[in-house]
PDB file of N, CA and C in Angstrom:
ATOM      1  N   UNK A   1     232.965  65.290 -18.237  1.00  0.00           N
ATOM      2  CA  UNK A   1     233.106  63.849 -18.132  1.00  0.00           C
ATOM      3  C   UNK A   1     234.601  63.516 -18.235  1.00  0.00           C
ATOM      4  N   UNK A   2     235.389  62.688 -17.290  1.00  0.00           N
ATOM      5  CA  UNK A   2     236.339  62.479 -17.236  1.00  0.00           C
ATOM      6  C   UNK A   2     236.526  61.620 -18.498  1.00  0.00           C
ATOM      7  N   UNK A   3     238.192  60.999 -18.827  1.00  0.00           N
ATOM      8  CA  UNK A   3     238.275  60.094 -19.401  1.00  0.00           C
ATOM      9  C   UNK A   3     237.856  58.809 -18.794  1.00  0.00           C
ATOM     10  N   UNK A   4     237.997  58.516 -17.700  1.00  0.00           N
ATOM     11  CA  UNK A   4     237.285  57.122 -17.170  1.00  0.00           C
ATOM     12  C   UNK A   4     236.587  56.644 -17.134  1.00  0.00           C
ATOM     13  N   UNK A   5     235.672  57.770 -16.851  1.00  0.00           N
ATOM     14  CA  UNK A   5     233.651  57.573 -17.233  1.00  0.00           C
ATOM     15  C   UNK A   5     233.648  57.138 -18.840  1.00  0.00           C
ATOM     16  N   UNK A   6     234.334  57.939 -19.595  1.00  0.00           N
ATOM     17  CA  UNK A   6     234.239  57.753 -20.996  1.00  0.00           C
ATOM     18  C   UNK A   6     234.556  56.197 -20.933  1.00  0.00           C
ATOM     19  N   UNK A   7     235.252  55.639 -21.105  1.00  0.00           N
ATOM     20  CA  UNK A   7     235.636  54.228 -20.686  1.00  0.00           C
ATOM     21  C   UNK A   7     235.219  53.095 -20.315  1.00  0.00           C
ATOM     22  N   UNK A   8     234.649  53.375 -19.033  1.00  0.00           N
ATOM     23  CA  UNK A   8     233.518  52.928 -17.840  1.00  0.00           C
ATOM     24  C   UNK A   8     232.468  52.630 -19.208  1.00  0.00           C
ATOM     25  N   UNK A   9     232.166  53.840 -19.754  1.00  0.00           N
ATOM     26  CA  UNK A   9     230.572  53.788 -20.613  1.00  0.00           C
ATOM     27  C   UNK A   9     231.099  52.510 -21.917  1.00  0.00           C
ATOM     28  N   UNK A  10     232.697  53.244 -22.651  1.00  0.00           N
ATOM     29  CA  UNK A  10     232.416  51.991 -23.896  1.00  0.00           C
ATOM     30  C   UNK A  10     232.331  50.030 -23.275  1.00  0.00           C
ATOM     31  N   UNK A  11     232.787  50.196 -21.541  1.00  0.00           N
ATOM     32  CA  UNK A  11     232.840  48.602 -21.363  1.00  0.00           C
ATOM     33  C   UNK A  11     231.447  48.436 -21.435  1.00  0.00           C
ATOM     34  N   UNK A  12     230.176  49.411 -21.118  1.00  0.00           N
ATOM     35  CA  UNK A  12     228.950  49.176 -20.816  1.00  0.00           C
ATOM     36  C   UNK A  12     228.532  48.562 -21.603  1.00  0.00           C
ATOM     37  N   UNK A  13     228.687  49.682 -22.898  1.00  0.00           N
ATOM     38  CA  UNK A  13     228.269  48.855 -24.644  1.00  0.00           C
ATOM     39  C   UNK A  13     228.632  48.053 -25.025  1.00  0.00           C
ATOM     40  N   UNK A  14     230.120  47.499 -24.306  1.00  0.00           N
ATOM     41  CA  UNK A  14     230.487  46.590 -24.786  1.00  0.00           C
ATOM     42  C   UNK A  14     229.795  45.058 -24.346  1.00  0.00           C
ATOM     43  N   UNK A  15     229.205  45.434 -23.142  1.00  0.00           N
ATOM     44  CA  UNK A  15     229.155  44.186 -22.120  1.00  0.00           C
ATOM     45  C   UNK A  15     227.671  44.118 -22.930  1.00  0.00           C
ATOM     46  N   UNK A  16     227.134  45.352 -23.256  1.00  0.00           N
ATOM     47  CA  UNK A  16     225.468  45.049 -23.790  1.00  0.00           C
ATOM     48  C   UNK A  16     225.789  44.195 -25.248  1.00  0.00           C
ATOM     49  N   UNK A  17     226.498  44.881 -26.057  1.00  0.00           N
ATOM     50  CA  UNK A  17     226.758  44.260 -27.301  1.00  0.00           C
ATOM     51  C   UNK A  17     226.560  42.711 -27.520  1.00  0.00           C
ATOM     52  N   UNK A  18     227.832  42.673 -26.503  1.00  0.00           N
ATOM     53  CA  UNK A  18     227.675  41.024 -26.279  1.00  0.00           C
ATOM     54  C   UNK A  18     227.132  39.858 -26.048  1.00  0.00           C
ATOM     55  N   UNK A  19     225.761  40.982 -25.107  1.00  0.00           N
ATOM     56  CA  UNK A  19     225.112  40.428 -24.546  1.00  0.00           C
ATOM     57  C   UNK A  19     224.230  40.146 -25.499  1.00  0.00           C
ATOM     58  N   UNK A  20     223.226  40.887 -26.504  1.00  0.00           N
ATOM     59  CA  UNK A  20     222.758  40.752 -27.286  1.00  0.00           C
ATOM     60  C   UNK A  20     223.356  39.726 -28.604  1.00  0.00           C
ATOM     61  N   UNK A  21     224.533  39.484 -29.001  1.00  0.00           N
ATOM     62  CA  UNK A  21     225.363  38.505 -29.294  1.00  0.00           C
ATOM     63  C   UNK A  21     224.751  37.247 -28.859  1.00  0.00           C
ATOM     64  N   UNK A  22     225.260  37.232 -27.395  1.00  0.00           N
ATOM     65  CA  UNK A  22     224.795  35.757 -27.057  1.00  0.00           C
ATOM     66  C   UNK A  22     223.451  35.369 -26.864  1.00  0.00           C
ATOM     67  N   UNK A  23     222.484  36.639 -26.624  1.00  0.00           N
ATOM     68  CA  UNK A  23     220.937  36.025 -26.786  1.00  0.00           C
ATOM     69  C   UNK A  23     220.760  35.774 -28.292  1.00  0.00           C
ATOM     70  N   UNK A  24     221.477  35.795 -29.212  1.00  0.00           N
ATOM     71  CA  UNK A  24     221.347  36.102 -30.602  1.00  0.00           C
ATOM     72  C   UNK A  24     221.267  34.175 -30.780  1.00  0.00           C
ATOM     73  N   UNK A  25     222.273  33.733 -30.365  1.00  0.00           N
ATOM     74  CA  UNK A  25     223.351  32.767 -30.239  1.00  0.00           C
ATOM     75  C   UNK A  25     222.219  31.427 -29.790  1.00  0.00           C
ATOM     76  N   UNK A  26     221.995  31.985 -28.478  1.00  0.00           N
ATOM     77  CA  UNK A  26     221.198  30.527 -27.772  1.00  0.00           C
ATOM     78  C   UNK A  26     219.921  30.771 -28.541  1.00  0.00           C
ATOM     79  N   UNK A  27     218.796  31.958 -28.971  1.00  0.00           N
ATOM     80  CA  UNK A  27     217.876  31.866 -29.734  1.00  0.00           C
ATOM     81  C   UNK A  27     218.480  30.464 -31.171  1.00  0.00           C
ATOM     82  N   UNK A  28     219.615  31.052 -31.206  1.00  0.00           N
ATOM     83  CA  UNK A  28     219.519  30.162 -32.622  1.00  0.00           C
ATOM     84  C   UNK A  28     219.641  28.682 -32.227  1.00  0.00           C
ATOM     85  N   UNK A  29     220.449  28.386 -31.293  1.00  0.00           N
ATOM     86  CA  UNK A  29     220.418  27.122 -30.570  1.00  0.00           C
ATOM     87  C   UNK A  29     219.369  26.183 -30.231  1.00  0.00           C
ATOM     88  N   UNK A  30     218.360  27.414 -29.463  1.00  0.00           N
ATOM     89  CA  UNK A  30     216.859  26.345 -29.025  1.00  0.00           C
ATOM     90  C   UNK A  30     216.379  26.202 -30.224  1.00  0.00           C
ATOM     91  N   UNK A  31     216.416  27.231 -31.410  1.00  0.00           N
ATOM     92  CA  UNK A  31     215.422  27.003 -32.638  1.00  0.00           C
ATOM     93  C   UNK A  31     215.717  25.685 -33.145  1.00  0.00           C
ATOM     94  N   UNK A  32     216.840  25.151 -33.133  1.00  0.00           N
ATOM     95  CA  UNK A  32     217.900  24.169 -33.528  1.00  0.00           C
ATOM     96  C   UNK A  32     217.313  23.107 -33.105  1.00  0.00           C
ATOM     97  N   UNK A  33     217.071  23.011 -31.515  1.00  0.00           N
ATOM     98  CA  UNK A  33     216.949  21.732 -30.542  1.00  0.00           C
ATOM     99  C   UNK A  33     215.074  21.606 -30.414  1.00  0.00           C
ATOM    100  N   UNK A  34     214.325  22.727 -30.034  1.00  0.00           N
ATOM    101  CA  UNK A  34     213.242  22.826 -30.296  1.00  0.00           C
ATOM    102  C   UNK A  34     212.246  22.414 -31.242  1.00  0.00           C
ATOM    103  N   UNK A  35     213.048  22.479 -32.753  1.00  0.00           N
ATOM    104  CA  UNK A  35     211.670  22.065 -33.428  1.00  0.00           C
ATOM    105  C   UNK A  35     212.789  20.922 -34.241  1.00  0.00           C
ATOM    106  N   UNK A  36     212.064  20.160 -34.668  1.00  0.00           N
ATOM    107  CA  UNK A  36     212.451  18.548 -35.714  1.00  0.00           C
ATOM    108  C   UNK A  36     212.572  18.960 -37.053  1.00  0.00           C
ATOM    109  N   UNK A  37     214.110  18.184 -37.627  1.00  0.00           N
ATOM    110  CA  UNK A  37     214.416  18.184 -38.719  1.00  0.00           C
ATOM    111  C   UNK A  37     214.145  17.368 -39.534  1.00  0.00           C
ATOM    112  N   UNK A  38     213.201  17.282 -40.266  1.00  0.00           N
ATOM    113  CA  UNK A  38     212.806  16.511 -41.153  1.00  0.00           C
ATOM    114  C   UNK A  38     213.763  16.259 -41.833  1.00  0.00           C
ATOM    115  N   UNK A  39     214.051  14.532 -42.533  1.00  0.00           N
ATOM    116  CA  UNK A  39     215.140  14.316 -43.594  1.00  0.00           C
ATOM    117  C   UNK A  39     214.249  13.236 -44.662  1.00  0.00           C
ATOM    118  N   UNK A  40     213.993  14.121 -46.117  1.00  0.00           N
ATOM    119  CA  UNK A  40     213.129  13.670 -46.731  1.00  0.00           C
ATOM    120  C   UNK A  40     214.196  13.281 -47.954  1.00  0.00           C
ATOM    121  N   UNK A  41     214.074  11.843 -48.369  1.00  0.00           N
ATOM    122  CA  UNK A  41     215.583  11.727 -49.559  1.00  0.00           C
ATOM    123  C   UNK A  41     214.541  10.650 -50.543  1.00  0.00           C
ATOM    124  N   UNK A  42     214.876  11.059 -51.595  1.00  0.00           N
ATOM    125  CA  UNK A  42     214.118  10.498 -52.898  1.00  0.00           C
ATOM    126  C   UNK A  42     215.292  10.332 -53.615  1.00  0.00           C
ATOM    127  N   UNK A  43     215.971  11.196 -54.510  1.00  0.00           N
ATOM    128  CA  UNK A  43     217.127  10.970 -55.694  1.00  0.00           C
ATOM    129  C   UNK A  43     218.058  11.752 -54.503  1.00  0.00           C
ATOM    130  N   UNK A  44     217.581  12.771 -54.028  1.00  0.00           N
ATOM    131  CA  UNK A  44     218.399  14.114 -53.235  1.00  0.00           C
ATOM    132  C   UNK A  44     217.938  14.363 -52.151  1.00  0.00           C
ATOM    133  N   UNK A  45     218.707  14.521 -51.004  1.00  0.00           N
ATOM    134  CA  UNK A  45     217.983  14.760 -49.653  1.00  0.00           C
ATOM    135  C   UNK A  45     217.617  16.136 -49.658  1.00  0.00           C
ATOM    136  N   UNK A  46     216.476  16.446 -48.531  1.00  0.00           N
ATOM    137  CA  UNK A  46     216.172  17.820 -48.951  1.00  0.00           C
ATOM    138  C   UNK A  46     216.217  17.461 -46.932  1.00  0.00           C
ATOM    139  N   UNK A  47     216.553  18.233 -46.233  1.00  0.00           N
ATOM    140  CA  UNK A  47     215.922  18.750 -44.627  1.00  0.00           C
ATOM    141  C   UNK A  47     215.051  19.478 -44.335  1.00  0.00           C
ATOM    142  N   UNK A  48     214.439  19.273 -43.667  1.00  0.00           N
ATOM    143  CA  UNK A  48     212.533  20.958 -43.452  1.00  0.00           C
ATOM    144  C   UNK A  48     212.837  20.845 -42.428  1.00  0.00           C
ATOM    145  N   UNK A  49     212.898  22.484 -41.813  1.00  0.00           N
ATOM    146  CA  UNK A  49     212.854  22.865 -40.432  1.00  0.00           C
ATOM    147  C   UNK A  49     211.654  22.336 -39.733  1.00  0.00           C
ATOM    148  N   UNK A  50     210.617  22.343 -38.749  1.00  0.00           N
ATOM    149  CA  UNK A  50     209.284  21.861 -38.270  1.00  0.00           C
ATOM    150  C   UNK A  50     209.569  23.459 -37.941  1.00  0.00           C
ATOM    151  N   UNK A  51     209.901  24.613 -37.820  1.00  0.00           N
ATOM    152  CA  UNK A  51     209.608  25.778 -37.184  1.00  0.00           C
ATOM    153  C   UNK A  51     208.427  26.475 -37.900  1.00  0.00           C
ATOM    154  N   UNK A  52     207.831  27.305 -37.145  1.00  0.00           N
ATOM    155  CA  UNK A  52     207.476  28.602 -37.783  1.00  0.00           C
ATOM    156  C   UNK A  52     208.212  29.349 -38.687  1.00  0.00           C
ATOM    157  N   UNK A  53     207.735  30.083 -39.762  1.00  0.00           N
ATOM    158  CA  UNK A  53     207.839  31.088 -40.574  1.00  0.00           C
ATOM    159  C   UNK A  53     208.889  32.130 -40.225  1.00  0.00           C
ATOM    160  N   UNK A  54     208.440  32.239 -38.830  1.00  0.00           N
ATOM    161  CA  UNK A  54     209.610  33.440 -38.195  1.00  0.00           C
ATOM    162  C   UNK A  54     210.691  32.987 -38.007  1.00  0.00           C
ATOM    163  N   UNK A  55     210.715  31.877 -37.209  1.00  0.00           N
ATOM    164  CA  UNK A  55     212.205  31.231 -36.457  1.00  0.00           C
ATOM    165  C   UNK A  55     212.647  30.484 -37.700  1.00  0.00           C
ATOM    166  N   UNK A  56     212.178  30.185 -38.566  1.00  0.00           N
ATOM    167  CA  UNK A  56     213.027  29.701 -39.941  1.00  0.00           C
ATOM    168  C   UNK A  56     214.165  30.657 -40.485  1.00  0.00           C
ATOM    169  N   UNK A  57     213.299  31.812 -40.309  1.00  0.00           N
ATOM    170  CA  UNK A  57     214.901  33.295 -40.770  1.00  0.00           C
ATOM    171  C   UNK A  57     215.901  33.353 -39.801  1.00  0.00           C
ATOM    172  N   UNK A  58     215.825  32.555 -38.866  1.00  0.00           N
ATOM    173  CA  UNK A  58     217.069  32.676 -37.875  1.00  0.00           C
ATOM    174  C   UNK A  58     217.794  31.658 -37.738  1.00  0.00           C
ATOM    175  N   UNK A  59     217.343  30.528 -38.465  1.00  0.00           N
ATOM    176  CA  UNK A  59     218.132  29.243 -38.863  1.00  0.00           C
ATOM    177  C   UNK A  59     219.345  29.236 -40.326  1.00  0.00           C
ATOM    178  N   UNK A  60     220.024  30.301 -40.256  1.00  0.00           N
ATOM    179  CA  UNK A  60     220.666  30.364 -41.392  1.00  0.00           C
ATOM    180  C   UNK A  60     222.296  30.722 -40.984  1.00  0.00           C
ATOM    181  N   UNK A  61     222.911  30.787 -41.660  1.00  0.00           N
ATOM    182  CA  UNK A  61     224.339  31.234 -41.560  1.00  0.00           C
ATOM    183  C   UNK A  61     224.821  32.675 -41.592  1.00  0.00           C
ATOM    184  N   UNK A  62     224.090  33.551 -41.638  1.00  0.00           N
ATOM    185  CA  UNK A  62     224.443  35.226 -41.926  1.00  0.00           C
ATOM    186  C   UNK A  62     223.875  35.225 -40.187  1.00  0.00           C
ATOM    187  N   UNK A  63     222.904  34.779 -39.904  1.00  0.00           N
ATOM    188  CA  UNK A  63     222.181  34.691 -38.709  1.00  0.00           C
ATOM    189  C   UNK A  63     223.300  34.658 -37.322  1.00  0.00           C
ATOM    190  N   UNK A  64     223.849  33.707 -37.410  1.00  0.00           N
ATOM    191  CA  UNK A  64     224.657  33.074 -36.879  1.00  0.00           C
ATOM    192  C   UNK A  64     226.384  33.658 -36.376  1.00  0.00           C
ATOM    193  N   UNK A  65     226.653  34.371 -38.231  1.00  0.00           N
ATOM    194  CA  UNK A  65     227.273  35.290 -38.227  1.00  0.00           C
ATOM    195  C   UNK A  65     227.636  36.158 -37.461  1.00  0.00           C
ATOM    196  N   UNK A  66     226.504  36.703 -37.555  1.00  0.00           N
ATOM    197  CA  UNK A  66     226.176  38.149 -37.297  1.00  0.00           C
ATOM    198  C   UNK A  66     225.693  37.864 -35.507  1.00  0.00           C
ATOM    199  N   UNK A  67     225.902  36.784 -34.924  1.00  0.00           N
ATOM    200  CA  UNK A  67     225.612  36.672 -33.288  1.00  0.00           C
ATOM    201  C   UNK A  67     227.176  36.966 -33.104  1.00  0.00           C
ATOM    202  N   UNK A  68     228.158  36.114 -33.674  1.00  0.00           N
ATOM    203  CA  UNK A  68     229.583  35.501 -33.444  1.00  0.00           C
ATOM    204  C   UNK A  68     229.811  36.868 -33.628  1.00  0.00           C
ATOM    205  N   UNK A  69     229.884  37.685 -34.654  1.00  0.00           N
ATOM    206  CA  UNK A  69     230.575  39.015 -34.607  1.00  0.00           C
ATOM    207  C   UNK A  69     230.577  40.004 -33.451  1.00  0.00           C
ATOM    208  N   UNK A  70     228.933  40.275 -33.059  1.00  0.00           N
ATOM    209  CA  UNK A  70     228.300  41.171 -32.118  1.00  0.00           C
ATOM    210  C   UNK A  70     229.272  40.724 -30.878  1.00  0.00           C
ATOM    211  N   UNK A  71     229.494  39.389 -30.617  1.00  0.00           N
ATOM    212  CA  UNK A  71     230.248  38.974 -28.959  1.00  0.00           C
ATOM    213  C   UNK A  71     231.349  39.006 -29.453  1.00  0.00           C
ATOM    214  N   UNK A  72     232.113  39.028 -30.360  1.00  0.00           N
ATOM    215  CA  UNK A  72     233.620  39.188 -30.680  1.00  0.00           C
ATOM    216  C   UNK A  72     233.752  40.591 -30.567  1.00  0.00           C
ATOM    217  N   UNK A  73     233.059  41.791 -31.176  1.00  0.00           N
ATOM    218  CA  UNK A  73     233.007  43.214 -30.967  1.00  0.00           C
ATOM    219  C   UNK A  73     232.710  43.656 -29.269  1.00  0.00           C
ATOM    220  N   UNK A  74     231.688  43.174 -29.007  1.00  0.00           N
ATOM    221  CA  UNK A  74     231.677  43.245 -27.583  1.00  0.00           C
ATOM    222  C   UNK A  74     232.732  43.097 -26.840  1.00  0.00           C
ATOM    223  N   UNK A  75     233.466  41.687 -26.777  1.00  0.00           N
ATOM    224  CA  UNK A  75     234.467  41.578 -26.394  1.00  0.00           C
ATOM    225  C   UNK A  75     235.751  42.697 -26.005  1.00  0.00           C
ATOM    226  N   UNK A  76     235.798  42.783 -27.500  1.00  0.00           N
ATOM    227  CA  UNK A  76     236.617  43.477 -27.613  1.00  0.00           C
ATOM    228  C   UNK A  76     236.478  45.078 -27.382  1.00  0.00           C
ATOM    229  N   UNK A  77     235.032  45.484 -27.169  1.00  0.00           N
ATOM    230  CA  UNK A  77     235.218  46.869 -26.250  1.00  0.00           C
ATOM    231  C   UNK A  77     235.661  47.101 -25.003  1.00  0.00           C
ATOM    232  N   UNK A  78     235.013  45.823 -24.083  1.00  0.00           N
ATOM    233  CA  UNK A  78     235.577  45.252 -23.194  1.00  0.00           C
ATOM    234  C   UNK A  78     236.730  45.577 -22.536  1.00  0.00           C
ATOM    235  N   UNK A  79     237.537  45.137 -23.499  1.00  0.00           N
ATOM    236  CA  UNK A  79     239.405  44.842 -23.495  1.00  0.00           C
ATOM    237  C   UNK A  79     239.866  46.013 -23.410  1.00  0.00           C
ATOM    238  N   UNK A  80     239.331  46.546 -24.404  1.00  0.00           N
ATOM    239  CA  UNK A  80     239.809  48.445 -24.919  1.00  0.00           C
ATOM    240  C   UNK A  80     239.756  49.280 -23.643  1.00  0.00           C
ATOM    241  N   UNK A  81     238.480  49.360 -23.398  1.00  0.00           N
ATOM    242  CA  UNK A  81     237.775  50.066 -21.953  1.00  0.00           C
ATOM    243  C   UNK A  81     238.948  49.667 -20.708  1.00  0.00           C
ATOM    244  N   UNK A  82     238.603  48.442 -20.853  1.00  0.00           N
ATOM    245  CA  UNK A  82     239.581  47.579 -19.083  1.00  0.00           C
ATOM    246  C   UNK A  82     241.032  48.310 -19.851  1.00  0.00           C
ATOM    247  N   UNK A  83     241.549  48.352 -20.837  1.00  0.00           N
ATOM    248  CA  UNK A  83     243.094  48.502 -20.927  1.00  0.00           C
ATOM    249  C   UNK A  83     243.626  49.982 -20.673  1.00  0.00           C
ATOM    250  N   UNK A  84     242.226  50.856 -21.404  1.00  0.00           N
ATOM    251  CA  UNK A  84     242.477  51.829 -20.907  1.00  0.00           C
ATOM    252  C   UNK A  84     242.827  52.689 -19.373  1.00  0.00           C
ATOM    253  N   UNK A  85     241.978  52.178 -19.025  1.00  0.00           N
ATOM    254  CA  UNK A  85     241.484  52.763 -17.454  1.00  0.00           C
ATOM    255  C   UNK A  85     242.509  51.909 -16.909  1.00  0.00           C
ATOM    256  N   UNK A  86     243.550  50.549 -16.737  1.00  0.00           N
ATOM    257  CA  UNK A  86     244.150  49.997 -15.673  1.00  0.00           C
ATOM    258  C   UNK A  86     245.769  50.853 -16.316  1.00  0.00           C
ATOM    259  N   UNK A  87     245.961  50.819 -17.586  1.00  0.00           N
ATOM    260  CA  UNK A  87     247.079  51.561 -18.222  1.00  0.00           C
ATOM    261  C   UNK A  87     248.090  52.253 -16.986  1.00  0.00           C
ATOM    262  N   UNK A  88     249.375  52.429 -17.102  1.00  0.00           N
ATOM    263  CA  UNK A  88     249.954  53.262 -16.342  1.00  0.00           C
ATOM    264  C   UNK A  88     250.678  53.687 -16.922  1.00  0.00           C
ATOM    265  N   UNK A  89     250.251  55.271 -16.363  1.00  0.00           N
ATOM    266  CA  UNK A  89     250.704  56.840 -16.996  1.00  0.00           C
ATOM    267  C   UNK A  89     252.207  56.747 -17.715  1.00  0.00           C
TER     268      UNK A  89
END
Protein backbone atom coordinates (compact mmCIF):
# COMPACT_ATOMS: atom_id res chain seq x y z
CA UNK A 1 0.00 0.00 0.00
CA UNK A 2 1.40 3.17 -1.06
CA UNK A 3 1.53 6.23 1.12
CA UNK A 4 -1.43 7.81 -0.77
CA UNK A 5 -3.83 5.07 -0.43
CA UNK A 6 -2.83 5.31 3.24
CA UNK A 7 -4.14 8.87 3.10
CA UNK A 8 -6.91 8.45 0.56
CA UNK A 9 -8.21 5.85 3.50
CA UNK A 10 -7.63 8.41 6.74
CA UNK A 11 -9.84 11.23 4.47
CA UNK A 12 -12.42 8.23 4.21
CA UNK A 13 -12.69 8.01 8.10
CA UNK A 14 -12.51 11.17 8.23
CA UNK A 15 -15.40 12.10 5.89
CA UNK A 16 -17.37 9.00 7.80
CA UNK A 17 -16.52 10.44 11.24
CA UNK A 18 -18.08 13.47 10.41
CA UNK A 19 -20.59 12.22 8.96
CA UNK A 20 -21.80 10.41 11.86
CA UNK A 21 -21.10 13.82 13.81
CA UNK A 22 -23.60 15.51 11.86
CA UNK A 23 -26.32 12.75 11.90
CA UNK A 24 -25.52 12.95 15.65
CA UNK A 25 -26.26 16.78 15.38
CA UNK A 26 -29.63 17.04 13.30
CA UNK A 27 -30.99 13.83 15.43
CA UNK A 28 -30.54 16.18 18.29
CA UNK A 29 -32.12 19.06 16.42
CA UNK A 30 -35.46 17.29 15.26
CA UNK A 31 -35.67 15.83 18.92
CA UNK A 32 -35.58 19.60 19.82
CA UNK A 33 -38.25 20.80 17.13
CA UNK A 34 -40.31 17.53 17.12
CA UNK A 35 -41.61 17.04 20.43
CA UNK A 36 -43.07 20.19 22.92
CA UNK A 37 -41.50 21.75 25.76
CA UNK A 38 -43.50 21.93 28.45
CA UNK A 39 -42.92 25.11 30.85
CA UNK A 40 -44.47 24.25 34.19
CA UNK A 41 -43.59 27.33 36.94
CA UNK A 42 -45.09 27.27 40.49
CA UNK A 43 -42.21 28.90 42.96
CA UNK A 44 -39.49 27.39 40.16
CA UNK A 45 -39.80 26.65 36.58
CA UNK A 46 -39.21 23.16 35.80
CA UNK A 47 -39.30 22.31 31.45
CA UNK A 48 -40.51 18.41 30.40
CA UNK A 49 -39.38 17.21 27.22
CA UNK A 50 -42.95 15.60 25.46
CA UNK A 51 -40.26 12.88 24.04
CA UNK A 52 -39.92 9.35 24.59
CA UNK A 53 -37.68 7.72 27.13
CA UNK A 54 -35.10 7.14 24.42
CA UNK A 55 -34.83 10.52 22.65
CA UNK A 56 -34.81 12.20 26.16
CA UNK A 57 -30.95 10.75 26.53
CA UNK A 58 -30.09 12.66 23.52
CA UNK A 59 -31.44 15.93 24.68
CA UNK A 60 -28.52 16.76 26.88
CA UNK A 61 -25.19 18.54 26.66
CA UNK A 62 -22.45 15.62 26.69
CA UNK A 63 -24.86 14.53 23.74
CA UNK A 64 -24.30 17.39 21.84
CA UNK A 65 -20.74 17.46 22.77
CA UNK A 66 -19.79 14.60 21.71
CA UNK A 67 -21.65 15.34 17.90
CA UNK A 68 -19.45 18.85 17.80
CA UNK A 69 -16.26 16.87 18.59
CA UNK A 70 -16.83 13.76 16.14
CA UNK A 71 -17.20 16.70 13.01
CA UNK A 72 -14.35 18.77 14.41
CA UNK A 73 -12.12 15.35 14.42
CA UNK A 74 -13.49 14.46 11.18
CA UNK A 75 -12.65 17.56 9.89
CA UNK A 76 -9.66 17.55 10.76
CA UNK A 77 -8.63 14.09 9.25
CA UNK A 78 -9.79 15.55 6.32
CA UNK A 79 -7.18 18.39 6.32
CA UNK A 80 -4.34 15.96 7.41
CA UNK A 81 -5.14 13.40 4.51
CA UNK A 82 -5.77 16.47 1.70
CA UNK A 83 -2.33 18.10 3.15
CA UNK A 84 -0.60 15.20 2.92
CA UNK A 85 -1.14 13.86 -0.50
CA UNK A 86 -1.18 17.70 -2.28
CA UNK A 87 2.33 18.46 -0.13
CA UNK A 88 5.36 19.10 -2.38
CA UNK A 89 8.35 16.91 -2.08
Amino acid sequence: MTSSQKYRRIIKLGAIISTVGVVMIISFGLTLLLFPVTKICDDKCNYILGAPDLLKRIVNPLFLFVSLILISLGVFLIRIGNRQIYRKP
